[in-house]
PDB file of N, CA and C in Angstrom:
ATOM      1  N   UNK A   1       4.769  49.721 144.889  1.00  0.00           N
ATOM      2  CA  UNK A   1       5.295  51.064 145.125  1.00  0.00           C
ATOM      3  C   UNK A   1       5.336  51.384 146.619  1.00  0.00           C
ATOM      4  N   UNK A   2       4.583  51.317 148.010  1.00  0.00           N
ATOM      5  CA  UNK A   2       4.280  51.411 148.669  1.00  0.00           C
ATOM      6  C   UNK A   2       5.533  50.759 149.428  1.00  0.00           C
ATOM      7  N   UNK A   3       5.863  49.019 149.427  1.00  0.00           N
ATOM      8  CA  UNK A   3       7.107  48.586 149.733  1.00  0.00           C
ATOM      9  C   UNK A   3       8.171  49.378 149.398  1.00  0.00           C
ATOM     10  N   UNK A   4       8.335  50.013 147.907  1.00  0.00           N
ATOM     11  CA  UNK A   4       9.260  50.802 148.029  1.00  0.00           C
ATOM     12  C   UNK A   4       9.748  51.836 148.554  1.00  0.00           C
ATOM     13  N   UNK A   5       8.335  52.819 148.755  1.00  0.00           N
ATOM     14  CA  UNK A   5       8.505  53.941 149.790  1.00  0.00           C
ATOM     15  C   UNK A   5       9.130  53.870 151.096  1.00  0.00           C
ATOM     16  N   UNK A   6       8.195  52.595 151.795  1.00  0.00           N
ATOM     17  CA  UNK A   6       8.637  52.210 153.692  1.00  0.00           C
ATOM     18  C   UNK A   6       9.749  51.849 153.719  1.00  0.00           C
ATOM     19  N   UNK A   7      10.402  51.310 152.401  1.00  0.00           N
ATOM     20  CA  UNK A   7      11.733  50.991 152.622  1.00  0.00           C
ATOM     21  C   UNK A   7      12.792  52.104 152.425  1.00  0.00           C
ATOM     22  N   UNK A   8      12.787  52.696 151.393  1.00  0.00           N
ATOM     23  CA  UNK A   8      13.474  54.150 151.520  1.00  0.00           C
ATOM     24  C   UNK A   8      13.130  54.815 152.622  1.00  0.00           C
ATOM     25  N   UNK A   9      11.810  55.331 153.418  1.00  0.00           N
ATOM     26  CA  UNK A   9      11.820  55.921 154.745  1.00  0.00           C
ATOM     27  C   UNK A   9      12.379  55.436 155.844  1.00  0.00           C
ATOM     28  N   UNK A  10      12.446  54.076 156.000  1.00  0.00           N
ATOM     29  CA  UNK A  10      13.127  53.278 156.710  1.00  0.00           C
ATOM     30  C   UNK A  10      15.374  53.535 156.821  1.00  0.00           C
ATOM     31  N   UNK A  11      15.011  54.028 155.951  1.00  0.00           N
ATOM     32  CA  UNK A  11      16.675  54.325 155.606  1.00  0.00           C
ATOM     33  C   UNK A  11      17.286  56.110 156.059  1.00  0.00           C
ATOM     34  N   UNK A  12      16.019  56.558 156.418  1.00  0.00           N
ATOM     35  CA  UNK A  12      16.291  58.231 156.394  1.00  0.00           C
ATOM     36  C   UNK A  12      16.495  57.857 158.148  1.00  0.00           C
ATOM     37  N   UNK A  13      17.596  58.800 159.125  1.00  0.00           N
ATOM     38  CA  UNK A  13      18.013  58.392 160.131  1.00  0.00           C
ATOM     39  C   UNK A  13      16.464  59.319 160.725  1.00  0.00           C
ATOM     40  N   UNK A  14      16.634  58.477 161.768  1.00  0.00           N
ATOM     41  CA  UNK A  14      15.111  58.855 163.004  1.00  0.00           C
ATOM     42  C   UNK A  14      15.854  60.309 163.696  1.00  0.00           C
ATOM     43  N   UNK A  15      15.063  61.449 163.878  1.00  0.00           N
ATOM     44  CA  UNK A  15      15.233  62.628 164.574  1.00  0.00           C
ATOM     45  C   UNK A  15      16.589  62.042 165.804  1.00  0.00           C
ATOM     46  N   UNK A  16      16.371  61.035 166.748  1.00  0.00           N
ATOM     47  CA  UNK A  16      17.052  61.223 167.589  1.00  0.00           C
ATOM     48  C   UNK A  16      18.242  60.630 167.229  1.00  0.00           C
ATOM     49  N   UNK A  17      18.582  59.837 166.164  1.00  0.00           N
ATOM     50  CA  UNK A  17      19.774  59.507 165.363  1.00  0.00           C
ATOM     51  C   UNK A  17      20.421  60.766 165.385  1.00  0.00           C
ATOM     52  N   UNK A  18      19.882  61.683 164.236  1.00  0.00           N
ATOM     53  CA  UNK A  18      20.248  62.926 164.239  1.00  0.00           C
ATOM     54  C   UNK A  18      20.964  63.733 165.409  1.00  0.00           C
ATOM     55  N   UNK A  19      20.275  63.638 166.258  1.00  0.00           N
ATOM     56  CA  UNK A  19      20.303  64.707 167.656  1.00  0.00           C
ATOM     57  C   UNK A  19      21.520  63.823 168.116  1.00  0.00           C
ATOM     58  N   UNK A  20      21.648  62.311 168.490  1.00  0.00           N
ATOM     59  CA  UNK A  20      22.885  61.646 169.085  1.00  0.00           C
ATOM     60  C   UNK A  20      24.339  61.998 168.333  1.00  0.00           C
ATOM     61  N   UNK A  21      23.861  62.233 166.545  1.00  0.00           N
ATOM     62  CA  UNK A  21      24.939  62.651 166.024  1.00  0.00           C
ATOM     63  C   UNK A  21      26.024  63.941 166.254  1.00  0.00           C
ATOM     64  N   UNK A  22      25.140  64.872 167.069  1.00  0.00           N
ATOM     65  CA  UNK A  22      25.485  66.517 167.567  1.00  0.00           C
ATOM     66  C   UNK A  22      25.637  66.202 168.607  1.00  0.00           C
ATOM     67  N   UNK A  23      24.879  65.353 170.064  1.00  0.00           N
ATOM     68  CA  UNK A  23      25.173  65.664 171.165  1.00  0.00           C
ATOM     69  C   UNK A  23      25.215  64.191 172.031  1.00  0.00           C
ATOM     70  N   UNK A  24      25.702  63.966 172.855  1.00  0.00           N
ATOM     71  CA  UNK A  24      26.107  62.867 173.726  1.00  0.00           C
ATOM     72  C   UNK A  24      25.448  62.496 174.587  1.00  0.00           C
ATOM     73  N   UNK A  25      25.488  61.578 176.006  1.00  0.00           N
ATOM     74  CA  UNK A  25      24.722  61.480 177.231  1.00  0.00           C
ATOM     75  C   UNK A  25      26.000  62.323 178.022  1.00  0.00           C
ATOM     76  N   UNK A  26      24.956  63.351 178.919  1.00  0.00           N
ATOM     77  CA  UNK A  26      26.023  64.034 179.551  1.00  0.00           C
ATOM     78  C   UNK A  26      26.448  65.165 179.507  1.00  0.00           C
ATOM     79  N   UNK A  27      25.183  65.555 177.795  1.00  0.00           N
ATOM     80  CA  UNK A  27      26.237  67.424 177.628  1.00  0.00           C
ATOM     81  C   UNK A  27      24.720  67.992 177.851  1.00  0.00           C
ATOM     82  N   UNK A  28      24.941  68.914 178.718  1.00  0.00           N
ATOM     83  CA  UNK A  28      24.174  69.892 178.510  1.00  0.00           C
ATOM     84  C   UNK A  28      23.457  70.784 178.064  1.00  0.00           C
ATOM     85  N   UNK A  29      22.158  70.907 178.009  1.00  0.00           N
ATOM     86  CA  UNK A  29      21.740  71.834 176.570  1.00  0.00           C
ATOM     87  C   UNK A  29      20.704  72.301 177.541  1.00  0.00           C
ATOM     88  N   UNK A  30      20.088  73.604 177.004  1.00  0.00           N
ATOM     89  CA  UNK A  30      19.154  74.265 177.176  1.00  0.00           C
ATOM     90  C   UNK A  30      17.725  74.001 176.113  1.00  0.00           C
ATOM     91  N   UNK A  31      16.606  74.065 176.557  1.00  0.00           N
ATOM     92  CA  UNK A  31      15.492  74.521 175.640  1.00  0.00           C
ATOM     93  C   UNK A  31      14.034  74.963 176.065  1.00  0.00           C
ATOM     94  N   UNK A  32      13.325  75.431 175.193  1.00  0.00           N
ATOM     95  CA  UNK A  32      11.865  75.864 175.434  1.00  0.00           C
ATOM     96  C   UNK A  32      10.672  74.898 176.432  1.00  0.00           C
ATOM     97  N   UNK A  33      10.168  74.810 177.320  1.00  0.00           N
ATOM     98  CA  UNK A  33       8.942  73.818 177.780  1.00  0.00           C
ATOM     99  C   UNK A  33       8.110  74.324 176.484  1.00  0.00           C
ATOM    100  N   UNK A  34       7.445  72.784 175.633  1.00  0.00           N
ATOM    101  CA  UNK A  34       6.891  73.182 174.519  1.00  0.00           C
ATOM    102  C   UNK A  34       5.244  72.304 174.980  1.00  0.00           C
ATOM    103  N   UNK A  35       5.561  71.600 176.209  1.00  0.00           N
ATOM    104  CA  UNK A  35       4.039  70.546 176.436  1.00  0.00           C
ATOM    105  C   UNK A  35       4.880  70.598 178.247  1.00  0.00           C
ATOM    106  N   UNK A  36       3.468  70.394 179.169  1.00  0.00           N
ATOM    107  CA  UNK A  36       3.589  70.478 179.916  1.00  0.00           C
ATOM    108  C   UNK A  36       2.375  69.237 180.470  1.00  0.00           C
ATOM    109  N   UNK A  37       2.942  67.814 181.530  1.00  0.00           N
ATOM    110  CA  UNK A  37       1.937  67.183 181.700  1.00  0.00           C
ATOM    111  C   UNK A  37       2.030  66.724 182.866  1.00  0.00           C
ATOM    112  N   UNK A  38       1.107  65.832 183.086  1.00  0.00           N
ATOM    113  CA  UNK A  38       1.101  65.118 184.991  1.00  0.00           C
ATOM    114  C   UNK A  38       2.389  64.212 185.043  1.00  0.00           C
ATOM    115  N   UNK A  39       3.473  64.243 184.109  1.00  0.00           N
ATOM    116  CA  UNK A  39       4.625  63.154 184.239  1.00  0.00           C
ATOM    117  C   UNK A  39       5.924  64.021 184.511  1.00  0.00           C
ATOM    118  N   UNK A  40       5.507  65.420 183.772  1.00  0.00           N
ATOM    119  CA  UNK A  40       7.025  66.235 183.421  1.00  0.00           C
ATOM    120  C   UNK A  40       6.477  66.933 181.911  1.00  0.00           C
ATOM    121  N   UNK A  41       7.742  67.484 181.576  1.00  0.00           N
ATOM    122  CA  UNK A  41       7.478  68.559 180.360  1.00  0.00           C
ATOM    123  C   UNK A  41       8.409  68.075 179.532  1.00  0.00           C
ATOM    124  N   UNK A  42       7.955  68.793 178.207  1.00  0.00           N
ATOM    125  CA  UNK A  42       8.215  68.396 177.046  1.00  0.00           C
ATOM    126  C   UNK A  42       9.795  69.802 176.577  1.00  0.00           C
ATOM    127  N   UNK A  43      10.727  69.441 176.219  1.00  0.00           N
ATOM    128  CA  UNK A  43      11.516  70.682 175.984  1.00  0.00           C
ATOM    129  C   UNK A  43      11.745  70.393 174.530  1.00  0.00           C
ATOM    130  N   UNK A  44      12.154  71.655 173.686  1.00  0.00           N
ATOM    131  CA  UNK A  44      12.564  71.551 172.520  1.00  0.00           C
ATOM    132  C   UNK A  44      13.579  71.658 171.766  1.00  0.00           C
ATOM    133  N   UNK A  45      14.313  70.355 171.491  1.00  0.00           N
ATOM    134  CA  UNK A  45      15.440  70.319 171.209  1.00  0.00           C
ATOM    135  C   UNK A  45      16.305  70.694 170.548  1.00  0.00           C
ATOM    136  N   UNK A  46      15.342  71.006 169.102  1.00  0.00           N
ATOM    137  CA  UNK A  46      15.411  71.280 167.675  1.00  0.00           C
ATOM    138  C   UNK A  46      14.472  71.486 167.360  1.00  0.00           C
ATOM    139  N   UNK A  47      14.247  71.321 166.053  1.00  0.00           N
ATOM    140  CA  UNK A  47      13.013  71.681 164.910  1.00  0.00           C
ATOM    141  C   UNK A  47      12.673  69.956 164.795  1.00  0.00           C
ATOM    142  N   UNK A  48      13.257  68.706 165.105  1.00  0.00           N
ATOM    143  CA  UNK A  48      12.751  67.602 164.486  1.00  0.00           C
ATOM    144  C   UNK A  48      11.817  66.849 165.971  1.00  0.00           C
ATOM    145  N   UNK A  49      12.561  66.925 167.293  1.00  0.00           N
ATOM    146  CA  UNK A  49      12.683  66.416 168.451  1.00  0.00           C
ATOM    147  C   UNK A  49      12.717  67.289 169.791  1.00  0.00           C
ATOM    148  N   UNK A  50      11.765  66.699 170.578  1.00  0.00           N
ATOM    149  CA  UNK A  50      11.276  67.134 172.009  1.00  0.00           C
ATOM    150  C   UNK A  50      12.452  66.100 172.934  1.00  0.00           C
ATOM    151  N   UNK A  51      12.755  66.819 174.039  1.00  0.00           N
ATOM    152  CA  UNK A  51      12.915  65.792 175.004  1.00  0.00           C
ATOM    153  C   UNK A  51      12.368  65.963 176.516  1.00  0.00           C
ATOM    154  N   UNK A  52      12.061  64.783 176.963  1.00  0.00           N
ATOM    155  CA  UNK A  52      11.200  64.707 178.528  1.00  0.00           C
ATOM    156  C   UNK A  52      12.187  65.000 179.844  1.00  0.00           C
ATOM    157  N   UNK A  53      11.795  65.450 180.101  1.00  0.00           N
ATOM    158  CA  UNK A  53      11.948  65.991 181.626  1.00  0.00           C
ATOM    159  C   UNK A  53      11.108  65.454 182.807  1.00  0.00           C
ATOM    160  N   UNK A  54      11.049  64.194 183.026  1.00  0.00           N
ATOM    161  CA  UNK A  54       9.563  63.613 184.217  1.00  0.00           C
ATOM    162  C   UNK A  54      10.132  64.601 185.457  1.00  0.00           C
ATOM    163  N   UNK A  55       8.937  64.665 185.888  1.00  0.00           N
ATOM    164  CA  UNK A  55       8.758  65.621 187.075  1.00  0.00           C
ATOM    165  C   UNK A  55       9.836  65.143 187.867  1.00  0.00           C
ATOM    166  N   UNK A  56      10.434  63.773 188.543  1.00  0.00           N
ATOM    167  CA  UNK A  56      11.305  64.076 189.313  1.00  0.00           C
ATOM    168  C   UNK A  56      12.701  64.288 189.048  1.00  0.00           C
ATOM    169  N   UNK A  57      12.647  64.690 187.789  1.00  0.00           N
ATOM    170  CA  UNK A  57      14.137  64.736 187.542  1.00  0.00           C
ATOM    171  C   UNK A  57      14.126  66.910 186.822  1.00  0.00           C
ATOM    172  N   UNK A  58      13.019  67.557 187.640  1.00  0.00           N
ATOM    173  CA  UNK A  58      12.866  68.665 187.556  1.00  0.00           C
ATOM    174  C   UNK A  58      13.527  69.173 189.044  1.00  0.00           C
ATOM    175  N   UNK A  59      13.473  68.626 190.095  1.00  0.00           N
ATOM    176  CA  UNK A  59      13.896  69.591 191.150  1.00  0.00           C
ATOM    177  C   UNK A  59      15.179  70.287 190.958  1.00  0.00           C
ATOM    178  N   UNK A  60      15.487  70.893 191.322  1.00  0.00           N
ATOM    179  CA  UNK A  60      14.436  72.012 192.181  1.00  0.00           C
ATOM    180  C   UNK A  60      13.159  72.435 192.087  1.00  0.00           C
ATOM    181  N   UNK A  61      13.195  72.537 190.618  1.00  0.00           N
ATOM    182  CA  UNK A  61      11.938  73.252 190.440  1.00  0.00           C
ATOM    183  C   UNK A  61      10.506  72.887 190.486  1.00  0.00           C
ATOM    184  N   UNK A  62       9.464  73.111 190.552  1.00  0.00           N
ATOM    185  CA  UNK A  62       8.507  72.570 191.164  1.00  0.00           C
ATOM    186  C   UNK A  62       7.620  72.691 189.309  1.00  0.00           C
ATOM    187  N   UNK A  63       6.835  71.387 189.269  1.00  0.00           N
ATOM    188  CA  UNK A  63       6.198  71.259 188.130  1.00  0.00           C
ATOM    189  C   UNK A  63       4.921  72.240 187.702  1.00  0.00           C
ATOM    190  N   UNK A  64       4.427  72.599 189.185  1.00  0.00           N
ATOM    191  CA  UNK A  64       3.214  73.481 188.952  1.00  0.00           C
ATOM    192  C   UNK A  64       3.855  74.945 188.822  1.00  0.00           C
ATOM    193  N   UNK A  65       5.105  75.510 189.108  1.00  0.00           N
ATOM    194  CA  UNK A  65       5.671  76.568 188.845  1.00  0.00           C
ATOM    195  C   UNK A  65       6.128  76.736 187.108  1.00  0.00           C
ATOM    196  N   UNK A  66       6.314  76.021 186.082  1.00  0.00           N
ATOM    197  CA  UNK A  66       6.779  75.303 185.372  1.00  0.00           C
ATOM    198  C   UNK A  66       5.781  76.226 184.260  1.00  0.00           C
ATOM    199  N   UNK A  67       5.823  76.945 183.014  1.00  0.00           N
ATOM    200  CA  UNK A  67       4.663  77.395 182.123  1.00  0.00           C
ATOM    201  C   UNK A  67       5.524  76.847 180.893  1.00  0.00           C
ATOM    202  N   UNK A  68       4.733  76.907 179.974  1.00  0.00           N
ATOM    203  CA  UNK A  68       5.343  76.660 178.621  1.00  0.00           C
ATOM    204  C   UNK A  68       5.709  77.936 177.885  1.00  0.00           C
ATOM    205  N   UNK A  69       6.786  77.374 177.012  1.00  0.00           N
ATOM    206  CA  UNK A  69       8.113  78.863 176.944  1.00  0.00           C
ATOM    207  C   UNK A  69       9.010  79.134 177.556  1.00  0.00           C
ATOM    208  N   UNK A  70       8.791  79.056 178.867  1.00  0.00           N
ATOM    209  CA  UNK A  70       9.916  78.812 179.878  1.00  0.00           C
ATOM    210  C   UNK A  70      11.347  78.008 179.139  1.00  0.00           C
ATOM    211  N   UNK A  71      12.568  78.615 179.695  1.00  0.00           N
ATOM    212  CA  UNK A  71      13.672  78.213 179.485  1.00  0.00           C
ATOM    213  C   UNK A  71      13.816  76.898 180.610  1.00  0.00           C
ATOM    214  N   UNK A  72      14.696  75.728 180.071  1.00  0.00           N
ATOM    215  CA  UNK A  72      14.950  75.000 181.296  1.00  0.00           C
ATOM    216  C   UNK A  72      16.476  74.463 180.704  1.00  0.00           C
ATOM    217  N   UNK A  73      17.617  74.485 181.701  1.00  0.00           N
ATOM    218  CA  UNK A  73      18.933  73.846 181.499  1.00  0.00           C
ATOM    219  C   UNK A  73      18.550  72.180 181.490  1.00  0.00           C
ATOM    220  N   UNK A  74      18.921  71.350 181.281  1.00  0.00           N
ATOM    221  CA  UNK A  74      18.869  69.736 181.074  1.00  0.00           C
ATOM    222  C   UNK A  74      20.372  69.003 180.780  1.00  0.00           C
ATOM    223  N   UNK A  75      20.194  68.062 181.745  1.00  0.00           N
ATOM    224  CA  UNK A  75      21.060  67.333 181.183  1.00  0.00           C
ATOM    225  C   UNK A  75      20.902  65.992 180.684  1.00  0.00           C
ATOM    226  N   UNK A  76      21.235  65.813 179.131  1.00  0.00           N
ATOM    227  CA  UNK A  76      20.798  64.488 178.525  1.00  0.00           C
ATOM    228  C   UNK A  76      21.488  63.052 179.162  1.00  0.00           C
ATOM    229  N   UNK A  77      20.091  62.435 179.468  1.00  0.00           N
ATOM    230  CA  UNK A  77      20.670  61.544 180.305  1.00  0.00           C
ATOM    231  C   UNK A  77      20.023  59.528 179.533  1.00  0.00           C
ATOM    232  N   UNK A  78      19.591  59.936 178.360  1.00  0.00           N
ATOM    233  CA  UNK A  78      19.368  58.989 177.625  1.00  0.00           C
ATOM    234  C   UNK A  78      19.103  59.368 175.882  1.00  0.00           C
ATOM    235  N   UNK A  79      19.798  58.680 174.784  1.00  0.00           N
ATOM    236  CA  UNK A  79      19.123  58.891 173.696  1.00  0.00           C
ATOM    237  C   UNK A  79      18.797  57.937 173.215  1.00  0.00           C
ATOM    238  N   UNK A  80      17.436  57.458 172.684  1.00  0.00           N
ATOM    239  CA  UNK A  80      17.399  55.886 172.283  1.00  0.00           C
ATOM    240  C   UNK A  80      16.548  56.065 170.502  1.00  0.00           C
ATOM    241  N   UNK A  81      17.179  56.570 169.926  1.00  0.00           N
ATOM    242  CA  UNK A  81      17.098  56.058 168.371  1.00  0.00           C
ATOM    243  C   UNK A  81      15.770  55.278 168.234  1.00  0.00           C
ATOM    244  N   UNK A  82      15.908  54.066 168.487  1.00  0.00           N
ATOM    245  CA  UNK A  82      14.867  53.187 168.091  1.00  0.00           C
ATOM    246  C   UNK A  82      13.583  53.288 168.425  1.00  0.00           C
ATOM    247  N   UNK A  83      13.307  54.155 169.718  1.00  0.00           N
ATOM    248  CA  UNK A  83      12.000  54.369 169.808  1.00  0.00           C
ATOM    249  C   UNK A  83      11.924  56.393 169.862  1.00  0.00           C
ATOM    250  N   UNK A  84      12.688  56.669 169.579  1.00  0.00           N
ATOM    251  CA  UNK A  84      12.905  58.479 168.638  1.00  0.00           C
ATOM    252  C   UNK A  84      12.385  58.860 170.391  1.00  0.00           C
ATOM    253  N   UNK A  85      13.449  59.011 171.357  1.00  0.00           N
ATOM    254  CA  UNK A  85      13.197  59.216 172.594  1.00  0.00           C
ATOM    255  C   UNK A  85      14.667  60.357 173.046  1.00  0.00           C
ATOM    256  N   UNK A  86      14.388  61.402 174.000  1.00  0.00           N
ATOM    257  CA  UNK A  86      15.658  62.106 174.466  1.00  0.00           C
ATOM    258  C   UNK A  86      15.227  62.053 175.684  1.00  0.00           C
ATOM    259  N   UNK A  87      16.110  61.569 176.672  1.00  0.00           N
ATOM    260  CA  UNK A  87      15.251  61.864 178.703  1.00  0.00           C
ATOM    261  C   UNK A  87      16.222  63.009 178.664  1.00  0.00           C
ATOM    262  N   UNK A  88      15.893  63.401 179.797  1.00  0.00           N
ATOM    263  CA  UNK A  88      16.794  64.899 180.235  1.00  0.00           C
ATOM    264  C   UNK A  88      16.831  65.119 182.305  1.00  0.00           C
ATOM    265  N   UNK A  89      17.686  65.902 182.104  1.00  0.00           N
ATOM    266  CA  UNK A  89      17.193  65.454 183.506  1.00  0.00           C
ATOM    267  C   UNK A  89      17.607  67.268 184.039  1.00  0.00           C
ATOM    268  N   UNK A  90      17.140  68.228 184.828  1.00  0.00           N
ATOM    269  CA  UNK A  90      17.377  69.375 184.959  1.00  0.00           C
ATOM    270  C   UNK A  90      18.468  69.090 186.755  1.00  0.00           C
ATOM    271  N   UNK A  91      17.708  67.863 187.370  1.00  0.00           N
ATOM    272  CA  UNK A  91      18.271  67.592 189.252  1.00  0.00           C
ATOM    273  C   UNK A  91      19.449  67.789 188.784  1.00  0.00           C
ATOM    274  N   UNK A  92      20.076  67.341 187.593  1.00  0.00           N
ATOM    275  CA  UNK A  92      21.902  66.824 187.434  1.00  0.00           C
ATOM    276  C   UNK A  92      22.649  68.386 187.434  1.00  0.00           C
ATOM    277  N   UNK A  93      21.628  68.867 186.338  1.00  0.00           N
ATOM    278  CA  UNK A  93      22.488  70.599 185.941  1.00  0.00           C
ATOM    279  C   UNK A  93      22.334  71.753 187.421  1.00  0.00           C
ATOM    280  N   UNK A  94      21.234  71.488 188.151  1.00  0.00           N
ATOM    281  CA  UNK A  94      20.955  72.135 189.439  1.00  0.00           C
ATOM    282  C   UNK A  94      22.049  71.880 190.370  1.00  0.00           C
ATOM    283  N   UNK A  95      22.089  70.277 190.426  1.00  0.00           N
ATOM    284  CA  UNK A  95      23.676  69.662 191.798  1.00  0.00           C
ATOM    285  C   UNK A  95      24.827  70.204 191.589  1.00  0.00           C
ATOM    286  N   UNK A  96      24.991  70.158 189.745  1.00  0.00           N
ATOM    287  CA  UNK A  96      26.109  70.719 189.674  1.00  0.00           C
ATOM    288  C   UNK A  96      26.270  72.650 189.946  1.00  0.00           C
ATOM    289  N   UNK A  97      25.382  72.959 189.651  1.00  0.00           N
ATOM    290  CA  UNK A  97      25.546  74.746 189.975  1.00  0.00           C
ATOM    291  C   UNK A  97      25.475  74.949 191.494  1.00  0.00           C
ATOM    292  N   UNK A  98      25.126  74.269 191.852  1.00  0.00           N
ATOM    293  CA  UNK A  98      24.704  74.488 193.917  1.00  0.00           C
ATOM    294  C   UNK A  98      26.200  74.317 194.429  1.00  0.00           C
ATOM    295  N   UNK A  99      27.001  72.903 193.731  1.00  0.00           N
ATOM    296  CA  UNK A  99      28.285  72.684 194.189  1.00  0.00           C
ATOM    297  C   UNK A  99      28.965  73.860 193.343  1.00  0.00           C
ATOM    298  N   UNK A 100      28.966  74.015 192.495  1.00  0.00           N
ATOM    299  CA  UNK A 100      30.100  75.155 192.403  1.00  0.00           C
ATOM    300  C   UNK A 100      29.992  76.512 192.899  1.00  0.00           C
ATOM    301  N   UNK A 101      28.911  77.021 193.565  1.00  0.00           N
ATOM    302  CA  UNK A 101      28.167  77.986 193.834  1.00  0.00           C
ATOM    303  C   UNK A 101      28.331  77.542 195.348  1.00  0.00           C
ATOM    304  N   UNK A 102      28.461  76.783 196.391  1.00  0.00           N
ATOM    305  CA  UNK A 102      28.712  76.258 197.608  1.00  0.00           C
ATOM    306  C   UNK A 102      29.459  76.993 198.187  1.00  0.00           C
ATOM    307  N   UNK A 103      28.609  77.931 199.251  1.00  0.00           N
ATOM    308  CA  UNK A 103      29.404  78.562 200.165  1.00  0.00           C
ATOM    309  C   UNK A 103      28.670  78.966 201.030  1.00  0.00           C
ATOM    310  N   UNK A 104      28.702  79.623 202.197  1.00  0.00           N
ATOM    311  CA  UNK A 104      27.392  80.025 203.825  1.00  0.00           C
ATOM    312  C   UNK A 104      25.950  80.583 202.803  1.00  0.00           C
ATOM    313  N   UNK A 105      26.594  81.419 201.886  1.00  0.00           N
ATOM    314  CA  UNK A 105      25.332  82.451 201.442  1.00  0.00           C
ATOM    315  C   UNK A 105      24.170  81.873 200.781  1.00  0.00           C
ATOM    316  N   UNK A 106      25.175  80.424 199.885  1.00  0.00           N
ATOM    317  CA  UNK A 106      24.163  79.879 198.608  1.00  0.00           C
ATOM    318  C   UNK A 106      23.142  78.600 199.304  1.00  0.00           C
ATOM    319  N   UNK A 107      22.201  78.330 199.493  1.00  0.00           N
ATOM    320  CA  UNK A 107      21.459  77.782 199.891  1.00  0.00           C
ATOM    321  C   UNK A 107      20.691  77.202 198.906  1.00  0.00           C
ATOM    322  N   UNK A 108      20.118  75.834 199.194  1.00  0.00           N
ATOM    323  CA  UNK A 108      19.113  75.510 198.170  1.00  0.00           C
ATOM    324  C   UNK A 108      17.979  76.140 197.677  1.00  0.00           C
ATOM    325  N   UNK A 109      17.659  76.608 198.899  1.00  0.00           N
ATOM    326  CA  UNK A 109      16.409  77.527 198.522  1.00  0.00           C
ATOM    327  C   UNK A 109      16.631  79.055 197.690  1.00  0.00           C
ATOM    328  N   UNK A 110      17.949  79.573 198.275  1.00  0.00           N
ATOM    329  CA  UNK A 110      18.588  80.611 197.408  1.00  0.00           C
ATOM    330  C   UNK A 110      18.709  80.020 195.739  1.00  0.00           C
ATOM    331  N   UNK A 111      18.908  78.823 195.050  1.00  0.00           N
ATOM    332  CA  UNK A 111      18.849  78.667 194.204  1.00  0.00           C
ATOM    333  C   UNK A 111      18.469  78.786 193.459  1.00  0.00           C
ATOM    334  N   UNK A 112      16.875  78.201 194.233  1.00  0.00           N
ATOM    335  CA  UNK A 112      15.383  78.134 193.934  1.00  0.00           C
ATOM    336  C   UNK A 112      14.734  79.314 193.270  1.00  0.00           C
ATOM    337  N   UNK A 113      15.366  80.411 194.106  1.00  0.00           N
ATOM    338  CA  UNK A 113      14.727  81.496 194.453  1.00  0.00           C
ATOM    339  C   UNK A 113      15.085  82.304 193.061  1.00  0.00           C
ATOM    340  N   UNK A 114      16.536  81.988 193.273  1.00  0.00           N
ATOM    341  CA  UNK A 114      17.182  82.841 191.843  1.00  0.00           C
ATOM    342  C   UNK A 114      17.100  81.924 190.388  1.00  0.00           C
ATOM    343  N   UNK A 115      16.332  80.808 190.654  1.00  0.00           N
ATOM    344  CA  UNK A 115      16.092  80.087 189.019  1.00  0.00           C
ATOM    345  C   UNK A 115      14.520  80.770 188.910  1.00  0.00           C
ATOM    346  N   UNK A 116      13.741  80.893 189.497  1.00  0.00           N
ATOM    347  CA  UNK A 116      12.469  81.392 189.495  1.00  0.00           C
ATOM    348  C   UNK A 116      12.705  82.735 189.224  1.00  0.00           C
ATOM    349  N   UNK A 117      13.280  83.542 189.689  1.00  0.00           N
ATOM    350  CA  UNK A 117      13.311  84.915 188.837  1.00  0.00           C
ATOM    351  C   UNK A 117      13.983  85.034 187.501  1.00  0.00           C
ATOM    352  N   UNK A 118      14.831  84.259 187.111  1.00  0.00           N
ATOM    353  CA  UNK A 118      15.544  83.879 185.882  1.00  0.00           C
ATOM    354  C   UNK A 118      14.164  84.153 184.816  1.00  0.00           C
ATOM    355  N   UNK A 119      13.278  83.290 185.214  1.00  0.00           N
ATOM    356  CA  UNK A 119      12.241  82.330 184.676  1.00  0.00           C
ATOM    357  C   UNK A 119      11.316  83.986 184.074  1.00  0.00           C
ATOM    358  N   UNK A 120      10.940  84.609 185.509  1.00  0.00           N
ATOM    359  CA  UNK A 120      10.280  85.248 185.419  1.00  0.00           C
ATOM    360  C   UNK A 120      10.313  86.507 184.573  1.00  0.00           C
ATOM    361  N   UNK A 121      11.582  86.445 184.358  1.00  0.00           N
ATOM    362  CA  UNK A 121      12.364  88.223 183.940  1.00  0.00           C
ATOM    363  C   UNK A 121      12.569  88.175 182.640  1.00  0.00           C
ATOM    364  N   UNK A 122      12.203  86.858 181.866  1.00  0.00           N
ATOM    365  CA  UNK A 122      11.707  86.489 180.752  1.00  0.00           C
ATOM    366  C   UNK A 122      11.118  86.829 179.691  1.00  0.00           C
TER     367      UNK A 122
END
């Protein structure tokens, strides 16, 4: 009986199957910091799956500024099924708002400044 079970579970698609089925490498999504650690934070994708954010793919934003609950934009930049994994990366969704936002006034640090009150007004 037991063979039979692992083998039927074996057949139900893995969370990030799922998640690749809705979304791509490349699209953008938003979610909750649900774990926060010395590598990067944990965001929440769904109800089945987290995806990582390692600290250097957070800048702007700074990791010790960072609480759980917090909103963070991401951009999915790996999905790997086989080991039920989502990377994310927030540097990609930041480059792109700075360049379209590019002009004397907008500054990096102006960015900074206005993703941290985003955060805060929460």
């Amino acid at each position: 009986m037991k063979k039979f079970l692992s083998q039927e579970k074996s057949l139900q698609p893995s969370p990030a199957e799922k998640f690749a089925k809705e979304y791509k490498v490349g699209d953008e999504i938003e979610g909750e910091v649900v774990n926060k650690t010395d590598f990067g934070v944990f965001i929440k994708l769904n109800d089945e799956i987290d995806g990582l954010i390692k600290k250097e793919e957070l800048s702007p934003l700074d990791l010790d500024e960072i609480k759980e609950g917090d909103k963070i934009k991401a951009e999915i930049v790996t999905i790997d099924p086989q080991k039920n994994r989502v990377r994310l990366s927030h540097k990609k969704v930041a480059k792109r708002g700075i360049k379209k936002n590019n002009s004397p006034n907008n500054s990096l640090g102006e960015y900074i400044k206005e993703a941290l009150k985003k955060n805060e007004n929460k």
